[in-house]
Protein backbone atom coordinates (compact mmCIF):
# COMPACT_ATOMS: atom_id res chain seq x y z
CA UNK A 1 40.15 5.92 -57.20
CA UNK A 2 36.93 5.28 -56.83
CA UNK A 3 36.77 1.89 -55.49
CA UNK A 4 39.26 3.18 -52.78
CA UNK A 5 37.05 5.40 -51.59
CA UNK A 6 34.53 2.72 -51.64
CA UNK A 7 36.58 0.35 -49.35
CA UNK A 8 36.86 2.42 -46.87
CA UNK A 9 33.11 2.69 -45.55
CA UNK A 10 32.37 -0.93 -46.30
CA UNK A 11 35.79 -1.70 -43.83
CA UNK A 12 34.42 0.56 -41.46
CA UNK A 13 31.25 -0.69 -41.75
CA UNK A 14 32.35 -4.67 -40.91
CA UNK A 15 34.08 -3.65 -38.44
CA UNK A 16 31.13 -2.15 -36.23
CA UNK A 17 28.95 -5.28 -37.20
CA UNK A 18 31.99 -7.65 -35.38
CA UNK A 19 32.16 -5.15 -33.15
CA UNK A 20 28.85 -5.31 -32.06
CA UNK A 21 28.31 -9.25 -32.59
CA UNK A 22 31.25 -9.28 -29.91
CA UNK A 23 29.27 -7.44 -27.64
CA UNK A 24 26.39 -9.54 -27.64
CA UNK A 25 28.03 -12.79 -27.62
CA UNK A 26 29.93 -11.31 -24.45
CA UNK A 27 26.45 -10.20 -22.62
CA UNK A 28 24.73 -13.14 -23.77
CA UNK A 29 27.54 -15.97 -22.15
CA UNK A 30 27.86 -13.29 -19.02
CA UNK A 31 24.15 -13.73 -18.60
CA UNK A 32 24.51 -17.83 -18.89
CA UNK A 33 27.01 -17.40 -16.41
CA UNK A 34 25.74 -15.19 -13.74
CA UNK A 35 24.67 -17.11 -10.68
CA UNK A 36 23.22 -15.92 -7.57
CA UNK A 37 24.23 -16.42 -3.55
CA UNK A 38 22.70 -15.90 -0.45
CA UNK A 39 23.67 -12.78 1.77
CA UNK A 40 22.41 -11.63 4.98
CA UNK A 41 22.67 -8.91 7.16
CA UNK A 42 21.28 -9.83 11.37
CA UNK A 43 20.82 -7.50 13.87
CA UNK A 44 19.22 -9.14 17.86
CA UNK A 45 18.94 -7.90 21.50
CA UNK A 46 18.13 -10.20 24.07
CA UNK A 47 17.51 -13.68 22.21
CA UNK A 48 20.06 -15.40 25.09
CA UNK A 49 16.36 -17.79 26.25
CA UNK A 50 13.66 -19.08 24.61
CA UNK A 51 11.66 -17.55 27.20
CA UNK A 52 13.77 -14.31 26.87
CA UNK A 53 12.88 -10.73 25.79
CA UNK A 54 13.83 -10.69 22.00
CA UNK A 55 14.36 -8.18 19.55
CA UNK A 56 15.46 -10.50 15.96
CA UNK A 57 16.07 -9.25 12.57
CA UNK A 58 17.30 -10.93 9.68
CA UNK A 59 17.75 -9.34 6.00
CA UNK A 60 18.34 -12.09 3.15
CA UNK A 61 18.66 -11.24 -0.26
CA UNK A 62 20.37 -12.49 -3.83
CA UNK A 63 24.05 -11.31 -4.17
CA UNK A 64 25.21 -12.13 -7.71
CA UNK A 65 28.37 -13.24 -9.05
CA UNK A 66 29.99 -13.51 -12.49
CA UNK A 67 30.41 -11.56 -15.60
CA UNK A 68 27.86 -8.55 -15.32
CA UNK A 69 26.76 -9.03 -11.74
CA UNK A 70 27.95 -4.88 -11.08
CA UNK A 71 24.66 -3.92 -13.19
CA UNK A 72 22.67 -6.71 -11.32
CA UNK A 73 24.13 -5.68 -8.55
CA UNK A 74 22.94 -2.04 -8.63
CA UNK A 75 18.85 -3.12 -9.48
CA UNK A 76 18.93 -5.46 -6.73
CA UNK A 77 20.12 -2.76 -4.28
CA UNK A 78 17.78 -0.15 -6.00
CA UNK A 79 14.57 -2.56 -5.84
CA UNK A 80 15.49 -2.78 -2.20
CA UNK A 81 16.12 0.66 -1.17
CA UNK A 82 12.96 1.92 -2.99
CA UNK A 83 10.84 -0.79 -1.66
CA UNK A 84 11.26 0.12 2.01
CA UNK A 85 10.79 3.64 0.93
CA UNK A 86 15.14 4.20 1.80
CA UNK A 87 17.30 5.87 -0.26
CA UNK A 88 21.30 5.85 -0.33
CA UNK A 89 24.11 7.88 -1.97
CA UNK A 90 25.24 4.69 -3.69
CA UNK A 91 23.70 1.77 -4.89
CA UNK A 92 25.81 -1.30 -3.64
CA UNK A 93 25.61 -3.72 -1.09
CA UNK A 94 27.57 -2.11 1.06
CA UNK A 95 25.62 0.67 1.30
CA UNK A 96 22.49 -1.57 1.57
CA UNK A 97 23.66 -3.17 4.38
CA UNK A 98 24.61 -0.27 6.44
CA UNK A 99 20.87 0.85 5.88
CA UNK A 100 19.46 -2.06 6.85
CA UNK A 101 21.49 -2.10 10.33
CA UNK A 102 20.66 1.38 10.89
CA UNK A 103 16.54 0.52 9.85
CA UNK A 104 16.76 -1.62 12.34
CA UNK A 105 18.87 0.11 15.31
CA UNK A 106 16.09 2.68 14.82
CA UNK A 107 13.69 0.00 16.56
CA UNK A 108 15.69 -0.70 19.18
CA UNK A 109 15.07 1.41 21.48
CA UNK A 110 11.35 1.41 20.79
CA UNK A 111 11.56 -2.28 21.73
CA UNK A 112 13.11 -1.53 25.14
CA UNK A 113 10.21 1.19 26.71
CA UNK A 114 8.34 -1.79 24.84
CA UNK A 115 9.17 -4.22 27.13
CA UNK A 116 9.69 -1.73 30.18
CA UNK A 117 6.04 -1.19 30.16
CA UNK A 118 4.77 -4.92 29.00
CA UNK A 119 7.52 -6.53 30.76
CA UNK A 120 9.98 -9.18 29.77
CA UNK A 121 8.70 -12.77 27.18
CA UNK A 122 7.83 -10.44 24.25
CA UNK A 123 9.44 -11.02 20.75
CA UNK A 124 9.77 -8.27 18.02
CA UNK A 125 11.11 -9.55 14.68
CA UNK A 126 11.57 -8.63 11.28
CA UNK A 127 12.33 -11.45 8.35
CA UNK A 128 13.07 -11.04 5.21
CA UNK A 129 14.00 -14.37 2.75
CA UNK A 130 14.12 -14.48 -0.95
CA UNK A 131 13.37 -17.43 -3.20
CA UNK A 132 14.45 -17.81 -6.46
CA UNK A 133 11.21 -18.67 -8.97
CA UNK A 134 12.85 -18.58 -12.24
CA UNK A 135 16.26 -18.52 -14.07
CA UNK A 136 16.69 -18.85 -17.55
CA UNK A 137 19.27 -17.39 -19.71
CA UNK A 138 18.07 -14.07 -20.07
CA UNK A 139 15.06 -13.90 -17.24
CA UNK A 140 15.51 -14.21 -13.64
CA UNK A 141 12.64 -13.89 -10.95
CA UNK A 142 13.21 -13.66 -7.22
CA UNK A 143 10.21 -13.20 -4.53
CA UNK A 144 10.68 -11.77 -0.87
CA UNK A 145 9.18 -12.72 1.47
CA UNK A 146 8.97 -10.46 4.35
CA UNK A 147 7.36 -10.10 8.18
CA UNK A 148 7.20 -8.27 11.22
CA UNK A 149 5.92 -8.13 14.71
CA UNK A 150 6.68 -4.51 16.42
CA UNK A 151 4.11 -4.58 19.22
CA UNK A 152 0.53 -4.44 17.19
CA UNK A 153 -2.49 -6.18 17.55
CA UNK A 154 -0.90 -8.79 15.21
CA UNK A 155 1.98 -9.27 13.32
CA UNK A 156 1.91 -8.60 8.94
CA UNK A 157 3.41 -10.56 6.20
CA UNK A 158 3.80 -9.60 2.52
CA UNK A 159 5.52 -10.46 -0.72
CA UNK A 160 7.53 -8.75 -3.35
CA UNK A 161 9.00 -9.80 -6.56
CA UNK A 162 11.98 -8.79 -8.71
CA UNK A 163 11.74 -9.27 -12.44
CA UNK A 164 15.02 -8.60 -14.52
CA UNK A 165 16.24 -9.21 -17.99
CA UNK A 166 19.69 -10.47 -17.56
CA UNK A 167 20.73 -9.31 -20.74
CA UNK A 168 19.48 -5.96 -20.88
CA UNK A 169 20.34 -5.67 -16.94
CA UNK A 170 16.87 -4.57 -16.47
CA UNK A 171 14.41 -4.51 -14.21
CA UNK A 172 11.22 -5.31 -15.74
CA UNK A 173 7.62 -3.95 -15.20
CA UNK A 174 4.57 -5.33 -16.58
CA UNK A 175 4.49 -3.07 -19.95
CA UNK A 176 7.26 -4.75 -20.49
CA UNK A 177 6.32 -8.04 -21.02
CA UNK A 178 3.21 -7.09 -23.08
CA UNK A 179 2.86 -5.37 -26.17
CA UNK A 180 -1.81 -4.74 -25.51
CA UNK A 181 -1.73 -4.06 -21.79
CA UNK A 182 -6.00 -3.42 -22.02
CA UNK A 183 -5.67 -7.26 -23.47
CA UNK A 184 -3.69 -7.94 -21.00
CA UNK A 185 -5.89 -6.86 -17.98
CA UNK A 186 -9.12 -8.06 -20.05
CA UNK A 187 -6.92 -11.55 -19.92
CA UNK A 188 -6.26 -10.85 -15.68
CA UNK A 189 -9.66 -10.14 -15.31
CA UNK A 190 -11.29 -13.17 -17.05
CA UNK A 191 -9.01 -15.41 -15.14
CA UNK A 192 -9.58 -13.47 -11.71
CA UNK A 193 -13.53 -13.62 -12.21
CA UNK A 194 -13.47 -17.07 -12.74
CA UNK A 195 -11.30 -18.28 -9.79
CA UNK A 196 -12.34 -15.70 -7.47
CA UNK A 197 -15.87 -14.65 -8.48
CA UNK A 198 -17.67 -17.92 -9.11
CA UNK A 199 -20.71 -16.30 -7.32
CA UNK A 200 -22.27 -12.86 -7.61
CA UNK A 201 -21.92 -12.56 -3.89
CA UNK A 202 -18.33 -13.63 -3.85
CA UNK A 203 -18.06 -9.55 -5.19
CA UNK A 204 -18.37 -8.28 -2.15
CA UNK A 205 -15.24 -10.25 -0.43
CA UNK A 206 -12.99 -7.88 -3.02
CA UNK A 207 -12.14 -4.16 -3.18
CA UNK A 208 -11.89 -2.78 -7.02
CA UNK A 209 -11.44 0.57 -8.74
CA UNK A 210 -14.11 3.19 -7.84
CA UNK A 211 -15.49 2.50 -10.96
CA UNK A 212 -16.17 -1.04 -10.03
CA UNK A 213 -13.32 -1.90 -12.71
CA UNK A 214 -10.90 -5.01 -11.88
CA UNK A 215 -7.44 -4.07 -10.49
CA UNK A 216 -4.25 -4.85 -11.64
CA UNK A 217 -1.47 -6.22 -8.45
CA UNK A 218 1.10 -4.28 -7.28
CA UNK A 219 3.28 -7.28 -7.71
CA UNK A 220 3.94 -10.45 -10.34
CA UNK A 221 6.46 -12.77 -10.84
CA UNK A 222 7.24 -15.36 -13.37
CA UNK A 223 7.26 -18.72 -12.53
CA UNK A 224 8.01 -22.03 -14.35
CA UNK A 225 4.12 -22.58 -15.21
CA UNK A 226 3.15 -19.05 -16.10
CA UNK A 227 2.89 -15.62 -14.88
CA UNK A 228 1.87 -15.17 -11.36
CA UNK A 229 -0.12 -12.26 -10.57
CA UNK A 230 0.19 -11.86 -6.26
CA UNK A 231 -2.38 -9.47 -3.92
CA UNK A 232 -0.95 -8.80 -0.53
CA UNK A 233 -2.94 -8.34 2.10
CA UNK A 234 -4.89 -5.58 2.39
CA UNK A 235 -4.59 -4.81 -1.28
CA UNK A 236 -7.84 -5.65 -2.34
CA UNK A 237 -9.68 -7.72 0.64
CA UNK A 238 -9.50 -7.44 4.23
CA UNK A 239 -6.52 -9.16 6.63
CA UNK A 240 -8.67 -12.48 7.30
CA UNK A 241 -8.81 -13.08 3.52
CA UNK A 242 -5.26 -13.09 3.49
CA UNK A 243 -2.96 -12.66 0.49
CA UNK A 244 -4.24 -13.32 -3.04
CA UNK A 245 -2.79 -15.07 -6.17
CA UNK A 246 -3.41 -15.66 -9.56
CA UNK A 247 -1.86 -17.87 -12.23
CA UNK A 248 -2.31 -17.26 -15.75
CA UNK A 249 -0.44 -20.21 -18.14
CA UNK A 250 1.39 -18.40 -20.62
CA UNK A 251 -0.38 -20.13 -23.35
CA UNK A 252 -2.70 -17.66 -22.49
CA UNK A 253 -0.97 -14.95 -23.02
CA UNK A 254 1.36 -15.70 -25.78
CA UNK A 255 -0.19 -13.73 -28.29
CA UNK A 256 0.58 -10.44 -26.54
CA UNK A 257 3.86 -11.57 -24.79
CA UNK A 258 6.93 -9.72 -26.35
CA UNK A 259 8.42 -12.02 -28.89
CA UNK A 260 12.17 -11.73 -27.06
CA UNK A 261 9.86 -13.21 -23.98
CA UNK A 262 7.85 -15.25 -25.56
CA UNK A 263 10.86 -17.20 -27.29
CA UNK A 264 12.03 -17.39 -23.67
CA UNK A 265 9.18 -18.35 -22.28
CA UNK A 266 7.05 -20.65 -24.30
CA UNK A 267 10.07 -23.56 -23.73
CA UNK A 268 9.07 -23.86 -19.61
């Protein structure tokens, strides 16, 4: 009687192991499997000349397809949306794309009292392009790209990346990736001083913490040779400086990577 009773939990308990082996065997080949397209959304007025009033703007970004691409789908969109400081009921591309049309109807009529009281020749424009800087099996990096002209003294450029773990469908974040973060910006800083700040005086191009501390990007990305550490303009120097980067190998950062990302990174 007792071995009966035995059976039972031990059956029970085999079966959530296959169970969840299953699972991870499905995420792990959807992952391998996921690939990535290029979809647009393009708005213009005018643009008939090249010496025509023009008012261009073109949205690119990574639509995914295969196994799993719904949860890709919906940190893509997300990224977006809180990136240009939007927000809509649902998080698809659908819904993406009829924000970005209306983002950038809301500039059209700016741009024609624009060019009633500057007259005709001028171009406004907003770009956005994507590039893909890494894809393993469970990491995948995209940067934007993005610019504008609406009329200013000049036009302004920047860059944003998207980090995600494929299998986790997750967006990933710095803390992520490390398990010391004050190693981690001790690491940032050693490498920034000694590519930046070669010279006392070459202080004085940069902007840090109040304290006079070093300071972390807003954005990273990973790349093939190492993690990639990117200042936009403005961020820490002035516009003439221009945007900033850093690469750090991960060799040097390998003892505080993550061991899931280390394993997936060490290989590149």
């Amino acid at each position: 009687m007792r071995s009966k009773n035995l059976v039972r939990p031990a059956l029970l308990v085999a079966i959530v192991a296959m169970a969840y082996y299953t699972y991870t065997q499905i995420v792990a080949s959807g992952s391998s499997s996921l690939t990535f397209v290029a979809d647009s959304v393009v708005f213009k007025r005018g643009c008939l000349h090249p010496d025509s009033s023009c008012f261009r703007v073109v949205y690119h970004f990574p639509l995914p397809i295969g196994r799993g691409s719904s949860r890709i789908e919906k940190i893509i969109v997300t990224d977006l949306t809180d990136f240009m400081d939007e927000d809509i009921n649902r998080k698809d591309f659908d819904h993406l794309k009829d924000m970005l049309v209306k983002n950038s109807m809301s500039f059209d009529s700016s741009y024609v009292e624009f060019v009633k009281q500057f007259g005709s020749g001028m171009e406004w424009y907003i770009k956005m392009d994507f590039t893909q800087l890494l894809r393993t099996n469970r990491l995948v990096t995209f940067r934007y790209e993005h610019s504008s002209y609406l009329g200013g003294a000049h036009d302004l450029y920047g860059y944003h990346y998207l980090n995600i773990d494929l299998k986790k469908s997750k967006k990933l974040g710095l803390k992520d990736l490390f398990s010391d973060m004050d190693r981690f910006k001790a690491i940032a800083q050693k490498a920034f001083t000694e590519e930046f700040l070669k010279n006392p005086a070459d202080a004085t191009e940069y902007w840090m913490a109040d304290d006079g501390s070093y300071v972390l990007p807003k954005e990273f990305g990973l790349t093939g040779k190492g993690l990639l550490l990117h200042y936009n303009i403005y961020e820490i120097a002035s516009f003439t400086r221009g945007d900033i980067e850093l690469l750090i190998p991960y060799t040097d950062l390998k003892e505080i990577l993550v061991d899931k990302y280390l394993d997936e990174l060490s290989g590149l």
